[in-house]
Every structure is written in structure tokens, then in C-alpha cells.
Protein backbone atom coordinates (compact mmCIF):
# COMPACT_ATOMS: atom_id res chain seq x y z
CA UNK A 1 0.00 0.00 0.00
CA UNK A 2 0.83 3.82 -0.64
CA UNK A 3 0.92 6.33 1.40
CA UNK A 4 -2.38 7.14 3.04
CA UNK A 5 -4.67 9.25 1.02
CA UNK A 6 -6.76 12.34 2.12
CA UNK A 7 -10.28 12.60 3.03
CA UNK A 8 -10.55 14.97 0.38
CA UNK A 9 -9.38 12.60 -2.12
CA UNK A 10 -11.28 10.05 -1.35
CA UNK A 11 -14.75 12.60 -1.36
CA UNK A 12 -13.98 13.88 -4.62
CA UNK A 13 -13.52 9.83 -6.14
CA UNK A 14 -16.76 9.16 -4.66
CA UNK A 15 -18.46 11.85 -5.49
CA UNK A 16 -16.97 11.34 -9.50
CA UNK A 17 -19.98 8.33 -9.61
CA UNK A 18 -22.49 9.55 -6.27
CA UNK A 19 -23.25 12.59 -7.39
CA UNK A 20 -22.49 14.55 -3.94
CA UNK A 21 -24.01 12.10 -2.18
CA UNK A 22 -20.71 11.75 -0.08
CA UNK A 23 -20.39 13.87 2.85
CA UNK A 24 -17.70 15.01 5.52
CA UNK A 25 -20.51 17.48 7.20
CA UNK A 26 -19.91 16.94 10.77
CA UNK A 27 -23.44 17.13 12.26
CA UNK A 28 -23.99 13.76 9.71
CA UNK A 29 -20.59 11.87 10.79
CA UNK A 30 -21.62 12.50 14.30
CA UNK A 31 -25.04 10.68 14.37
CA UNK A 32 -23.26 7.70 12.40
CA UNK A 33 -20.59 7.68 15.45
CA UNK A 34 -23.78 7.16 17.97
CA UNK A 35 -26.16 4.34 18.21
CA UNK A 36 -27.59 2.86 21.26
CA UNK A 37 -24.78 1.38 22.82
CA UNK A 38 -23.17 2.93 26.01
CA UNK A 39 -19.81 2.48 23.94
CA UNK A 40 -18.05 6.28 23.29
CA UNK A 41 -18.97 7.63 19.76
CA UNK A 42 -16.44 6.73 17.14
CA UNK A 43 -17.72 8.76 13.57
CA UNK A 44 -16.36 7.87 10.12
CA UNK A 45 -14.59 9.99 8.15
CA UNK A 46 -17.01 10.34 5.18
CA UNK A 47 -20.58 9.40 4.67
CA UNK A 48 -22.01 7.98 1.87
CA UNK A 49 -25.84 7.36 0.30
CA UNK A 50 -25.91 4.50 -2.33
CA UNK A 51 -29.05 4.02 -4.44
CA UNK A 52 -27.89 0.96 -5.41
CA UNK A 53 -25.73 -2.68 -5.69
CA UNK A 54 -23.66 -1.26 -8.46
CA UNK A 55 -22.59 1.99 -6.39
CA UNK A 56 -21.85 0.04 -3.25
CA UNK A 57 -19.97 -1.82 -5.05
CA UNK A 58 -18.18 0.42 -6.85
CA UNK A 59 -17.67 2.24 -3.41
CA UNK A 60 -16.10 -0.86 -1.76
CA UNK A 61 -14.07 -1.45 -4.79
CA UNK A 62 -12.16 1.87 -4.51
CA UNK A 63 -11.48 2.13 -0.81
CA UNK A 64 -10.67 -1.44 -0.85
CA UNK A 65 -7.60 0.47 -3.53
CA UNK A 66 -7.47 3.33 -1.66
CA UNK A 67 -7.17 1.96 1.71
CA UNK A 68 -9.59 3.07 3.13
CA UNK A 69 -12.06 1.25 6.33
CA UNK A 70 -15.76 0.89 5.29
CA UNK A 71 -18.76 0.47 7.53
CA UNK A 72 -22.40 -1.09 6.73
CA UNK A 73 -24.78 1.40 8.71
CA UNK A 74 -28.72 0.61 8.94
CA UNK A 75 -30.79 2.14 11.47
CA UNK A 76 -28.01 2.75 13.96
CA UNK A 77 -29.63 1.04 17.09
CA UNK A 78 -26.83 -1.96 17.51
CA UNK A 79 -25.62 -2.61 21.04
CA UNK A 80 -22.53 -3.66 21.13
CA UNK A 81 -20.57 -1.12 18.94
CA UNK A 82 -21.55 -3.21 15.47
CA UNK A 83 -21.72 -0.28 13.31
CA UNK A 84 -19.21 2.07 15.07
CA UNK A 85 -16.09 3.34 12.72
CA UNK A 86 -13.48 3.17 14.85
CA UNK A 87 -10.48 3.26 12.42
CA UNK A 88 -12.84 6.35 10.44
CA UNK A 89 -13.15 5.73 7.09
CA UNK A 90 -16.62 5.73 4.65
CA UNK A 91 -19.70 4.80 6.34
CA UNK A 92 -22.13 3.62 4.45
CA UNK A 93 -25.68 4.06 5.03
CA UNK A 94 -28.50 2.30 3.96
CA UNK A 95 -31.12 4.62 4.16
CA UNK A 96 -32.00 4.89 0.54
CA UNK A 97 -31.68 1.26 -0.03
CA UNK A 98 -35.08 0.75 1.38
CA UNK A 99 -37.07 -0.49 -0.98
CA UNK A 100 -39.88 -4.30 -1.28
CA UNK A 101 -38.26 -5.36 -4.37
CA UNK A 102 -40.59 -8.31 -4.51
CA UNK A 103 -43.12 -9.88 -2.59
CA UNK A 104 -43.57 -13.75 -3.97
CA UNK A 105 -46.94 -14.27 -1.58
CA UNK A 106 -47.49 -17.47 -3.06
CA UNK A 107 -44.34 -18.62 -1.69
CA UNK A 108 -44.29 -16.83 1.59
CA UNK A 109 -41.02 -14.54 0.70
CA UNK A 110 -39.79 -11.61 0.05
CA UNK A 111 -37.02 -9.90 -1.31
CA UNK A 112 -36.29 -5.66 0.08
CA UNK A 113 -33.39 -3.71 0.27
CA UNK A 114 -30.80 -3.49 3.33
CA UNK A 115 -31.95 -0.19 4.08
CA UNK A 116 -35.88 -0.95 4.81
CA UNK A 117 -36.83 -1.10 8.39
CA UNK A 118 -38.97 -4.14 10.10
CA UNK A 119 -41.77 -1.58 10.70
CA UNK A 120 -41.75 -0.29 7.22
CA UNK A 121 -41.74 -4.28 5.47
CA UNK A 122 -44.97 -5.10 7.54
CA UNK A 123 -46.41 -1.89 6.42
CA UNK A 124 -46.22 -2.78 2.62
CA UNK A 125 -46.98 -6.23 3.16
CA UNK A 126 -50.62 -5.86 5.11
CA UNK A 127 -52.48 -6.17 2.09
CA UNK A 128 -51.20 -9.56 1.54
CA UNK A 129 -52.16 -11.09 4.60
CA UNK A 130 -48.66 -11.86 5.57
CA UNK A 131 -45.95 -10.79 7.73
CA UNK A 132 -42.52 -10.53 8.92
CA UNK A 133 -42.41 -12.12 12.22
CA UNK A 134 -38.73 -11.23 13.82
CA UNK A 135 -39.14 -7.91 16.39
CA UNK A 136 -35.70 -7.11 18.03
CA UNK A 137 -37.42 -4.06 20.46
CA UNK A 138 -35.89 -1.64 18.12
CA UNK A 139 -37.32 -0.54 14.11
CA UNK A 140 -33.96 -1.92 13.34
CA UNK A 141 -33.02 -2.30 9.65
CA UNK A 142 -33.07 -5.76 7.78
CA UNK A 143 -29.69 -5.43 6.83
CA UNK A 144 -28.66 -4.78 9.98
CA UNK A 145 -31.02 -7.84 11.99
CA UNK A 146 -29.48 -9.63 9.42
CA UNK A 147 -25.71 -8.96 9.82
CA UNK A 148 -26.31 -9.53 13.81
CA UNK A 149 -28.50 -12.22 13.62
CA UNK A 150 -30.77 -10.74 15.30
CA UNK A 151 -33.94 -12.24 17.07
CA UNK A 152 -36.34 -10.64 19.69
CA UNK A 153 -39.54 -11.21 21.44
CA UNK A 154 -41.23 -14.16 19.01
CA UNK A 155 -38.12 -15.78 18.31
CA UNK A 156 -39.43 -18.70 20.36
CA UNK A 157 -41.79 -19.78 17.83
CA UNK A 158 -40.76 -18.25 14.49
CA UNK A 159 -36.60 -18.37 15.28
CA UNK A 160 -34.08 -16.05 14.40
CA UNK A 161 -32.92 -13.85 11.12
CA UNK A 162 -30.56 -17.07 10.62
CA UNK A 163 -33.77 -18.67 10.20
CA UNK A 164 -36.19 -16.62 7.85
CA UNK A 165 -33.13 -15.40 5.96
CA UNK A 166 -33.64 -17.84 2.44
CA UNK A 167 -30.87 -15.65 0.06
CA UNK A 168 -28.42 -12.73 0.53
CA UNK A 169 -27.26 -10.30 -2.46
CA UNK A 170 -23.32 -9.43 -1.09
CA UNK A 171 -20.31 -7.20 -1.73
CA UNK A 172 -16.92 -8.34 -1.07
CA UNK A 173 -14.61 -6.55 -0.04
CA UNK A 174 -12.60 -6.14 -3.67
CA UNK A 175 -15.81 -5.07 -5.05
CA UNK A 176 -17.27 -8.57 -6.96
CA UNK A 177 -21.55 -8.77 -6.03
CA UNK A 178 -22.15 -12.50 -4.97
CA UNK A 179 -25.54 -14.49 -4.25
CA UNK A 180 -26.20 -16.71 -1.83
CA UNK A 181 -28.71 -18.86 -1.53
CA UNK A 182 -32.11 -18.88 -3.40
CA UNK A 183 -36.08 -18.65 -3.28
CA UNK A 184 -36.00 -22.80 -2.30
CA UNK A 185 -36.66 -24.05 0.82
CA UNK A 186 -34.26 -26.55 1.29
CA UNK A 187 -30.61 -27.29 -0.56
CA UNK A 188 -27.61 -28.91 0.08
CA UNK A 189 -25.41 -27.44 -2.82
CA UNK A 190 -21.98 -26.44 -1.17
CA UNK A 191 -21.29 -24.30 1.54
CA UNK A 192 -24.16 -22.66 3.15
CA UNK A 193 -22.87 -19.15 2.71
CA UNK A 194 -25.72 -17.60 3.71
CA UNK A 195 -25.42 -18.22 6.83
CA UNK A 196 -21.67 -17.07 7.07
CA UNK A 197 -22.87 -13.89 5.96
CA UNK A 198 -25.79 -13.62 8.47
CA UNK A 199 -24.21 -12.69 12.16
CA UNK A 200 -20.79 -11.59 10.18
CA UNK A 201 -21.68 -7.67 11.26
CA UNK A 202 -20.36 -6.70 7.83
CA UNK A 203 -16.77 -8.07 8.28
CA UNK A 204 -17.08 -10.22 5.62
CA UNK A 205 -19.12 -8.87 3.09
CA UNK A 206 -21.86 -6.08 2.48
CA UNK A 207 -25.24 -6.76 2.20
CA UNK A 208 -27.53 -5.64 -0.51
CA UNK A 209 -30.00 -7.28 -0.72
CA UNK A 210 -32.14 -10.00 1.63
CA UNK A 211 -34.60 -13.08 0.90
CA UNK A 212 -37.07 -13.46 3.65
CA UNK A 213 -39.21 -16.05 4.77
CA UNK A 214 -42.71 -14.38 5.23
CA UNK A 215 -45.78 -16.07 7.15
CA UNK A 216 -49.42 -16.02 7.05
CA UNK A 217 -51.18 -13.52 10.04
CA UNK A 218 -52.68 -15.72 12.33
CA UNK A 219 -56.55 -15.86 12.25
CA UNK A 220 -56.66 -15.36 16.39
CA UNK A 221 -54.15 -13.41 18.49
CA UNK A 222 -54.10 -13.29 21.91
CA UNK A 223 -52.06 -11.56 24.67
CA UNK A 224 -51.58 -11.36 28.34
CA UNK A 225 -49.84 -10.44 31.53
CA UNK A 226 -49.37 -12.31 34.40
CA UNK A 227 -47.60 -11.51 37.80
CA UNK A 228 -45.22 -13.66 40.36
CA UNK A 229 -44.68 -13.23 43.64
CA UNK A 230 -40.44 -14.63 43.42
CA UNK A 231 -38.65 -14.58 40.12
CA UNK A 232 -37.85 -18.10 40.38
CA UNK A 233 -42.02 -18.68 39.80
CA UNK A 234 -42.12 -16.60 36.58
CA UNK A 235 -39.01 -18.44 35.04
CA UNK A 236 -40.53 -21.48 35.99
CA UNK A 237 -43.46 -21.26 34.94
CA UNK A 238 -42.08 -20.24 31.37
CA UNK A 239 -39.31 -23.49 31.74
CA UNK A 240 -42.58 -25.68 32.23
CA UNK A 241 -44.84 -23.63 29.36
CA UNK A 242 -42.09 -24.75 26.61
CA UNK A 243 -41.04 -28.22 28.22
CA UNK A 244 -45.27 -28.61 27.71
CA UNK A 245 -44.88 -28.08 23.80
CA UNK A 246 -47.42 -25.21 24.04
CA UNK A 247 -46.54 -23.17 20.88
CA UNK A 248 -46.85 -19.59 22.50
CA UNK A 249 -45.41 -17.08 20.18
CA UNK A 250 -43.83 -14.31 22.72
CA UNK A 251 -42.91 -14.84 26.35
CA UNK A 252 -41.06 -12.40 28.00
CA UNK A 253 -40.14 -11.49 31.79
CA UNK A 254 -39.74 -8.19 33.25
CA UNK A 255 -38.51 -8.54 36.82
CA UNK A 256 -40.27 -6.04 39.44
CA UNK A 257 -37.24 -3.58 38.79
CA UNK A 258 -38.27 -3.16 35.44
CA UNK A 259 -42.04 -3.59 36.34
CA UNK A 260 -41.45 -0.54 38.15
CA UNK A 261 -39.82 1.72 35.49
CA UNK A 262 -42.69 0.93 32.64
CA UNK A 263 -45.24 1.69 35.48
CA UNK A 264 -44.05 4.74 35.54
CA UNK A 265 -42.69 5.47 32.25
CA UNK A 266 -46.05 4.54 30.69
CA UNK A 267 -48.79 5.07 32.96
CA UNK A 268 -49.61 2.02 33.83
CA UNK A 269 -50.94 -0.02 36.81
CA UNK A 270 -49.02 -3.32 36.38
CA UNK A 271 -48.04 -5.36 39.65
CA UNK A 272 -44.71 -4.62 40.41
CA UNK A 273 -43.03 -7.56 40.86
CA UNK A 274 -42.03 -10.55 38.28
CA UNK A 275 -43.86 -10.17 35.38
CA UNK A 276 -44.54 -12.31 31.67
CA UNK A 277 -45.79 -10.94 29.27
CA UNK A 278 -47.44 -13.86 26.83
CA UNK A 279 -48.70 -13.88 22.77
CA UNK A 280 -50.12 -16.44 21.30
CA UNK A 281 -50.79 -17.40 17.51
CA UNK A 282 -53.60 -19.57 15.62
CA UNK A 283 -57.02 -20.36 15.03
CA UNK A 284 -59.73 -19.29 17.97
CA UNK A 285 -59.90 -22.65 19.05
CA UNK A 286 -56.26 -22.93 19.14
CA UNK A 287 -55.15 -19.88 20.58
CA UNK A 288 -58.23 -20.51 23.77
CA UNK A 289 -56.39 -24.28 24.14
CA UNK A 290 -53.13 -22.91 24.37
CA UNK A 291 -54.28 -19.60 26.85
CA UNK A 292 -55.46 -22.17 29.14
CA UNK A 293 -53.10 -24.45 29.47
CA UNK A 294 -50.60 -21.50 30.05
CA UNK A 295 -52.77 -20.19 32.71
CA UNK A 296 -52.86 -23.37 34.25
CA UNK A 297 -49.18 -23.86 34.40
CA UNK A 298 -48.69 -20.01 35.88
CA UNK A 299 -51.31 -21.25 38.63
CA UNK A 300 -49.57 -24.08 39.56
CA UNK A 301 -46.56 -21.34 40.13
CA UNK A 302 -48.67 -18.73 41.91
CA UNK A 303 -49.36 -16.98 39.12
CA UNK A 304 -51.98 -14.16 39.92
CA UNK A 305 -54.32 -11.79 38.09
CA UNK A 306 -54.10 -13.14 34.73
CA UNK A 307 -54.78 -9.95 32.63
CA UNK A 308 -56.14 -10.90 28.64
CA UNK A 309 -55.69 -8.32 25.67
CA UNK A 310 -57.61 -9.70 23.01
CA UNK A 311 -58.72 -6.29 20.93
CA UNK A 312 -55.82 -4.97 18.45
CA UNK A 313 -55.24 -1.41 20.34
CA UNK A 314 -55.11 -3.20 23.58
CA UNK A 315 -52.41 -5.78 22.62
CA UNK A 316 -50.74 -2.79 20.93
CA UNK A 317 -51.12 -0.68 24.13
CA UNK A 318 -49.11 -3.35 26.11
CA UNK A 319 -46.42 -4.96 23.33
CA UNK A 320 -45.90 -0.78 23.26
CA UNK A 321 -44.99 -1.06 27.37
CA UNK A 322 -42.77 -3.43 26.65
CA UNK A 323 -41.06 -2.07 23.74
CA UNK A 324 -39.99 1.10 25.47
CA UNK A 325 -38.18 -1.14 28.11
CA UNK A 326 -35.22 1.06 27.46
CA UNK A 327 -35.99 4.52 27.96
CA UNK A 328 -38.36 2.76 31.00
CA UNK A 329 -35.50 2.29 32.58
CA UNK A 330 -33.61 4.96 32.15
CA UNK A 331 -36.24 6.54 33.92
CA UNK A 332 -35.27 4.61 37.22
CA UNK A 333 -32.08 6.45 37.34
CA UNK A 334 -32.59 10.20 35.84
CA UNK A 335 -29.33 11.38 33.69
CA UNK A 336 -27.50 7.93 33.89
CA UNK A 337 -26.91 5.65 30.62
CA UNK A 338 -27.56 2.25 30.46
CA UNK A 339 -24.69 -0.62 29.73
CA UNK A 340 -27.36 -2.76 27.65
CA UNK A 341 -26.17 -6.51 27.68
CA UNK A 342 -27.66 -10.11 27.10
CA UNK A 343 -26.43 -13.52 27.76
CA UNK A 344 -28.50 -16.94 26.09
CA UNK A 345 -28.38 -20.42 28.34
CA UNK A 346 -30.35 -23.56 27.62
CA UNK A 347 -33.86 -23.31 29.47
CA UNK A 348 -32.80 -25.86 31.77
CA UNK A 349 -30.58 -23.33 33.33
CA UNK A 350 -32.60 -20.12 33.23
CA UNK A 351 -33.60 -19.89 36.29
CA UNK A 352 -30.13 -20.63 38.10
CA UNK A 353 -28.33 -18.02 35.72
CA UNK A 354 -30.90 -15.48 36.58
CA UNK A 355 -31.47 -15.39 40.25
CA UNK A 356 -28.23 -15.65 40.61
CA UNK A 357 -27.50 -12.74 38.41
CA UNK A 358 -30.75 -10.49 40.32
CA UNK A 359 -28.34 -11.62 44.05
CA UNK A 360 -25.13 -10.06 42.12
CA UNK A 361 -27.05 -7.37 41.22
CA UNK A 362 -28.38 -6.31 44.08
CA UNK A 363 -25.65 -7.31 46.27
CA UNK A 364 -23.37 -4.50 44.46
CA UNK A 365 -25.49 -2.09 44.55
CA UNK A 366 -26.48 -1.49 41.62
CA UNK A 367 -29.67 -0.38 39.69
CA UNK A 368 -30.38 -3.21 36.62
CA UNK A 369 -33.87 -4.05 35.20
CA UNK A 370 -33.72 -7.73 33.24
CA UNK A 371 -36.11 -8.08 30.57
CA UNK A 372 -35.53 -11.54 29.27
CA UNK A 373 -37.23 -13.87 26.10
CA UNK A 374 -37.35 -16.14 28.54
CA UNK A 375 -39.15 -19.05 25.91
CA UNK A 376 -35.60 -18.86 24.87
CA UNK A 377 -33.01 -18.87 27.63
CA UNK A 378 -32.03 -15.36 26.65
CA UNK A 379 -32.55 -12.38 28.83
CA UNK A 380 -31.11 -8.54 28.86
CA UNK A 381 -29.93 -6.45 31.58
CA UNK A 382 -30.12 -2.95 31.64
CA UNK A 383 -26.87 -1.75 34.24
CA UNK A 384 -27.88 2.14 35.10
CA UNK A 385 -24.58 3.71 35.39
CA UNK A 386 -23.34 7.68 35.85
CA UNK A 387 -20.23 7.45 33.61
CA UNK A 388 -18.44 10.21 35.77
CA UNK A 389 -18.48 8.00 38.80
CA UNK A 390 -15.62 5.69 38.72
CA UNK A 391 -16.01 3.00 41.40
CA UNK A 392 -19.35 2.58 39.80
CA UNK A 393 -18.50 1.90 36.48
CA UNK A 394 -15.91 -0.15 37.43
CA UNK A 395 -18.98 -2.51 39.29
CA UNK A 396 -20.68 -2.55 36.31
CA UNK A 397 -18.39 -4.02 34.20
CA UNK A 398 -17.84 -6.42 37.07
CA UNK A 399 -21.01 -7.56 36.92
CA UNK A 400 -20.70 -7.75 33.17
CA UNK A 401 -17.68 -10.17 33.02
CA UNK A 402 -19.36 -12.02 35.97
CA UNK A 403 -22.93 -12.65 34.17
CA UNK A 404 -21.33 -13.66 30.59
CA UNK A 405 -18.79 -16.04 32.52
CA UNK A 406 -21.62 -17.42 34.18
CA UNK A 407 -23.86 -18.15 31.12
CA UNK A 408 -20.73 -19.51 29.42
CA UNK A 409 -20.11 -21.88 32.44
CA UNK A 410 -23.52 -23.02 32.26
CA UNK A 411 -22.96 -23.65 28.19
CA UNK A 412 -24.49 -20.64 27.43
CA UNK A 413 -23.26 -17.93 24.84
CA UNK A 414 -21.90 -13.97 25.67
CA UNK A 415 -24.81 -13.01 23.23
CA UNK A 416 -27.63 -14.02 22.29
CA UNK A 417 -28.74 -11.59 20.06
CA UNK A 418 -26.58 -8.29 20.09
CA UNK A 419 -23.58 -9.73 18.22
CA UNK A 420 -19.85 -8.94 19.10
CA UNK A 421 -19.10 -6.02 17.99
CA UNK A 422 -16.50 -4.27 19.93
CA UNK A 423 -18.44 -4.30 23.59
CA UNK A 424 -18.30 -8.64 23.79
CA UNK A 425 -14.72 -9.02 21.82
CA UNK A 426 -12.91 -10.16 25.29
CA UNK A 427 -15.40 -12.92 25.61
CA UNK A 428 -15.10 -14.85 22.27
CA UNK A 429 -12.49 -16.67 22.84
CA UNK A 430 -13.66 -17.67 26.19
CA UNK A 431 -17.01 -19.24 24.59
CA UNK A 432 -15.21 -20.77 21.26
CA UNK A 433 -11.73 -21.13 21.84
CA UNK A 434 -9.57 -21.97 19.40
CA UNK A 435 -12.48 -21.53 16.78
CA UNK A 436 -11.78 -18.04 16.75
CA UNK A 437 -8.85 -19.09 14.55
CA UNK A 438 -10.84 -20.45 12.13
CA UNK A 439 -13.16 -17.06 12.14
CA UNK A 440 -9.98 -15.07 12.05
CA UNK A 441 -8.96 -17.78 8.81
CA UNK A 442 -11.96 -16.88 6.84
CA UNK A 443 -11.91 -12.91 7.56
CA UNK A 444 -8.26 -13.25 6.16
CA UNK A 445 -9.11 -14.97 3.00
CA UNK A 446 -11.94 -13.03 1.88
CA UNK A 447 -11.12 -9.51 3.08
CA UNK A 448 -7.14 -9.79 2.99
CA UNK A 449 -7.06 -6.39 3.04
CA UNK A 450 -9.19 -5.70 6.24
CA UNK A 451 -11.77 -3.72 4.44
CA UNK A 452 -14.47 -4.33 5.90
CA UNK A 453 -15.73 -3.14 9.49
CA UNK A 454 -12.56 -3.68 10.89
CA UNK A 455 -11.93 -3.80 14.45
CA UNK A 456 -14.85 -6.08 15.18
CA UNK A 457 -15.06 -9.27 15.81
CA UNK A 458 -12.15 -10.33 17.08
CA UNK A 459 -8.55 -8.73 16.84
CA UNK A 460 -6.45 -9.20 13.53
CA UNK A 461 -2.56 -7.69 13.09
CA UNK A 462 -2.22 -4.29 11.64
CA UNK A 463 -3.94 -3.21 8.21
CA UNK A 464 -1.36 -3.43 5.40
């Protein structure tokens, strides 16, 4: 490689095929620095606005020559530092990319954009009478869910992105446009590539285009809220709902921490103490069968004052409640920011991992609301923390180290569902060992350059 070339250079090469749709303003660099991680804001150096595969590709080909770091960017609500530039160089955003391409309803699939958000897909698709089941919290993009393998609150009966991704339209890093995958269900022709690609947070490849599974709206959908006297009853009681076979399509626990903050973030009157929050899917017969049996198994826990949302605006009203966990909690601890983590553990071992992590919690001293998709094994916790007070940031990340060492003990995973980025890096190696070589091994081969997000992941050498 040459010697480093300038910012300026690199603008006016862009712009020679963007049409000024590269920019060093700083107000714009600064919001692609910032998402909603706790990790400090690292901006790129220039941002650009692609329209299409051809000038993201034409855009990785050149600072792939030049040099120069390039970063995917969605919808800029990652958690773990996914999308943050922190060796500068050319973000590139998606947010013109966000287009339905094609909706094949007879096959249940679609094919959009990178840039298109979750919210935005189900809008266009309600006049087919399917949807797009995966809900991280957040009106993250698809490109994004998809390069974090995401998941969220109905992952426990529809799965993952790694799961209703069919086909992926990528960049590599020296500028060539690969597809992976196709429309069919099922193949076993070489490498499944698509599913490197998914969960690679853009250090392999850029995406520009996704296949998605779609599914039919269920003809009956039912919701409710349910309360616990201990923790260890709500977790069991959702341990017991899935051992049961019962097909519920969200589950998720708020402990009374968290009860507390939505209470009074959004006006509610909830109970505050352990708390699920259930959904389920089907025909009206179905979805009554399956309501009861749940109800049955949260009485044999002391479940009390099973609360039913059956109307549209009233499920809305409380899938809304929990939602807006985040800034719910943030309201617990006025001016603080919250260190936003998860860990995953087989069911088995959910409630150990998590009543032990509520005793760490509170034994600390520390403020921490879990919201977990308990149907699962995953859960979140929200660490309130004042950044200019040393002794308790240094607990935090304590607690941290100590939660994803015990959900990696107990065969568990660092993340579930937030990817590495730069936040879980220490941990890899602790959960995969010496198949982070083999990770490093493919990064190497298909981005010998280092491209591509660098810095995430795992560590490499120096750039050449």
C-alpha cells in the first residue's frame, strides 16, 4: 500500500460516480458515530448514500484500492458497537436502499433492500395477509437484523434472522456482487454461505440485498400479563410452558425492577413484581387451548391476576410497554446511561443463571432491570450507570464479566442476540476457543485487506 490518502481525495472519487451524495458534514458523521450502545462515539470519516448494488460496489471497490475502512450502517440502534467506525473511514448508510423489491406471496417470501426497516416491510406487506415475524425491540433495519443475527420477542416460535433469511445479495470486499442462496426451501449445494454472511456484522461482506421467509397472520391473536410473587415462579413457569410443547409465540419477563420503570414510564398499573408478558398465535380454538393451558401452568406457580388483551389497540397498548423497556429504565435512574447486555443459556438453566445474576445485582449495589425472552433462555440487563463515577463503572463491568462467565459456564453464549461487535470481543475466545482461529482464517481470505468493518469481531494484526 501507498501512502495514506486524504479525506478529500477520497470525497472527490466518490463523489466522480455519487453525485455529492458523499459527505464530511460533521453534524452527519456524528449521528453515524452514535447508536444505542453505552460504547463512546467513534464517527467515520465520510458518509455515503448509495441508491444501489452497483454503487456500493463500486464504493467498496475503490477504498478497498485506496485503503480506506468501510462500515455497513442501517438504522443505527446496535448494542454492542456493530456499526461504530473506529479506524474512520466511509460509512455507508443504507437509508436509501429501502425499498420491497418483490413480494412472492405465493411462496411466503420476500425480497427488500438493506436499508428498509422491520416496521416499514410489515407496512407494505398488510395487504397480503402476511408478515414478517422477527421484532428485536428496536425498528432496526433488515440489513442490519441480518448482519447480527438478530432475534427478539417471538423468536421462540418463528426463530431467528438465521432462520427466515432464504438468500443474501453481497459485496466483497474487492468489489465482486455475490448471491447466496435462493427462493428454495431446502438445498444442500456447497457451503451454506448464507449463513456465514448472516451474524458476520459486515466483516465479511456487504449486504444488498435480503430473501425473507414471510408467514401467514394468524386468524386469532391473543395476549396477556401475568404476575409472580419470586422470580424463580415466573421463570418457571415459562421453563414448564415450553417443556409442555405449548406453541406460545412471545414470552417475555420483566422482573419487578423493570415492572417498576414501565409503570411509571407509561402510565400504567401493572403489579410490580415478576412479570410475563405472553402472545399467542392460531385459530380461535387454538389460541383458547393454548391460553389455558398456560394459565394453568402459571397457577400451579402462583401466578396471579391473569390480565387478557384480546382487541388490536389493547395488545398494541401493552407490546408498546414493553417495547420502550429502554428509555423505561432509564427513567429509574434520571441522567445515567444504560450498559445494555444479554447472555442466552439452555432453558434448563434459566432460572439458576438469573437469580443468581438479580443476588449479584443487588448485592453491588447497583440499579439493573432484566427483561428476558425467557421461551428462549435469553434475557437482557439494563446496568444504570453515571459514567463520571468511577467506582461505579468499574462494578458494572464487574457484573458484566461475571454474568457472561456465568452463562458460558452453564454452556451458554456472551450473546444471544446483540452480536460482538467491539463491547463482547474479550469474551469470544472464552465461549469458542480456538475456533476463533478459524473465524480469524476466513476474515483473512476473503477480506485480505481488512476492508471491511474492521476492528470487530475479534482482533487481527495491523492493516497493510
Amino acid at each position: 500500500m501507498g501512502a495514506p490518502v486524504s479525506v478529500e481525495t477520497v470525497v472527490g472519487r466518490l463523489n466522480e460516480f455519487m453525485g455529492a451524495r458523499a459527505t464530511t458534514a460533521r453534524g452527519v458523521l456524528d449521528d453515524h458515530g452514535r447508536s444505542e450502545a453505552y460504547h463512546a462515539s467513534r464517527p467515520p470519516d465520510v458518509v455515503v448514500f448509495p441508491e444501489s448494488t452497483q454503487e456500493v460496489a463500486s464504493i467498496v471497490r475503490l477504498c478497498n484500492e485506496l485503503g480506506m475502512p468501510v462500515v455497513p450502517f442501517g438504522a443505527g440502534t446496535s448494542l454492542e458497537g456493530n456499526a461504530a467506525s473506529i479506524a474512520g473511514g466511509v460509512c455507508i448508510d443504507f437509508a436509501r436502499m429501502n425499498r420491497v423489491l418483490r413480494v412472492n406471496d405465493k411462496d411466503l417470501d420476500v425480497v427488500v433492500q438493506p436499508g428498509i426497516t422491520r416496521k416499514q416491510l410489515n407496512a407494505q406487506l398488510r395487504d397480503t395477509g402476511l408478515f414478517f415475524p422477527i421484532d428485536p425491540g428496536a425498528d432496526a433495519s433488515i440489513g442490519g437484523m441480518s448482519s447480527t443475527r438478530a432475534s427478539g420477542t417471538m423468536a421462540v416460535r418463528y426463530g431467528t434472522m438465521k432462520d427466515n433469511v432464504l438468500a443474501l445479495e453481497v459485496v466483497l470486499a474487492d468489489g465482486r456482487v455475490i448471491r447466496t442462496g435462493s427462493r428454495a426451501r431446502k438445498s444442500s449445494a456447497g457451503y451454506d454461505l448464507t449463513r456465514l454472511f448472516v451474524g458476520a456484522e459486515g466483516t465479511l461482506g456487504v449486504i444488498t440485498e435480503v430473501t425473507l421467509k414471510l408467514h401467514p397472520w394468524p386468524q386469532a391473536i391473543s395476549s396477556a400479563v401475568c404476575s409472580f410473587a419470586r422470580l424463580d415462579q415466573a421463570i418457571d413457569t415459562a421453563i414448564e410452558i415450553i417443556q409442555s410443547g405449548i406453541p406460545v409465540a412471545r414470552m417475555e419477563l420483566l422482573d419487578e425492577v423493570m415492572m417498576r420503570g414501565i409503570n411509571g414510564y407509561s402510565k400504567l398499573g401493572y403489579r410490580e413484581t415478576p412479570t410475563l408478558f405472553f402472545e399467542f398465535h392460531g385459530t380461535d380454538a387454538s389460541v383458547s387451548e393454548q391460553a389455558e393451558l398456560a394459565e394453568a401452568i402459571a397457577a400451579d406457580h402462583d401466578g396471579q391476576g391473569f390480565q387478557w388483551a384480546r382487541a388490536a389497540e389493547d395488545r398494541s397498548k401493552l407490546w408498546h410497554a414493553r417495547d420502550n423497556t429502554l428509555y423505561a429504565g432509564l427513567s429509574l435512574k434520571p441522567g445515567a446511561k444504560a450498559m445494555i447486555t444479554d447472555v442466552c443459556v439452555p432453558i434448563s438453566r434459566l432460572t439458576e443463571c438469573l437469580t443468581d445474576t438479580r443476588r449479584d445485582i443487588d448485592a453491588n449495589g447497583l440499579i439493573a432491570p432484566v427483561v428476558g425472552h425467557v421461551g428462549d433462555g435469553n434475557f437482557h440487563l439494563l446496568i444504570l450507570i453515571d459514567h463520571d463515577n468511577a467506582d461505579e463503572v468499574a462494578r458494572a463491568k464487574a457484573l458484566h464479566a461475571r454474568l457472561v462467565a456465568r452463562a458460558i459456564a452453564m454452556e451458554g453464549t456472551c450473546t444471544g442476540e446483540h452480536g460482538i461487535g467491539t463491547g463482547k470481543m474479550s469474551f469470544l475466545a472464552d465461549e469458542h476457543g480456538e475456533a476463533v482461529d478459524v473465524m480469524r482464517a476466513v476474515k483473512l481470505a476473503i477480506d485480505p485487506q481488512q476492508t471491511l468493518n474492521p476492528g470487530k469481531i475479534f482482533t487481527l494484526g495491523a492493516r497493510p
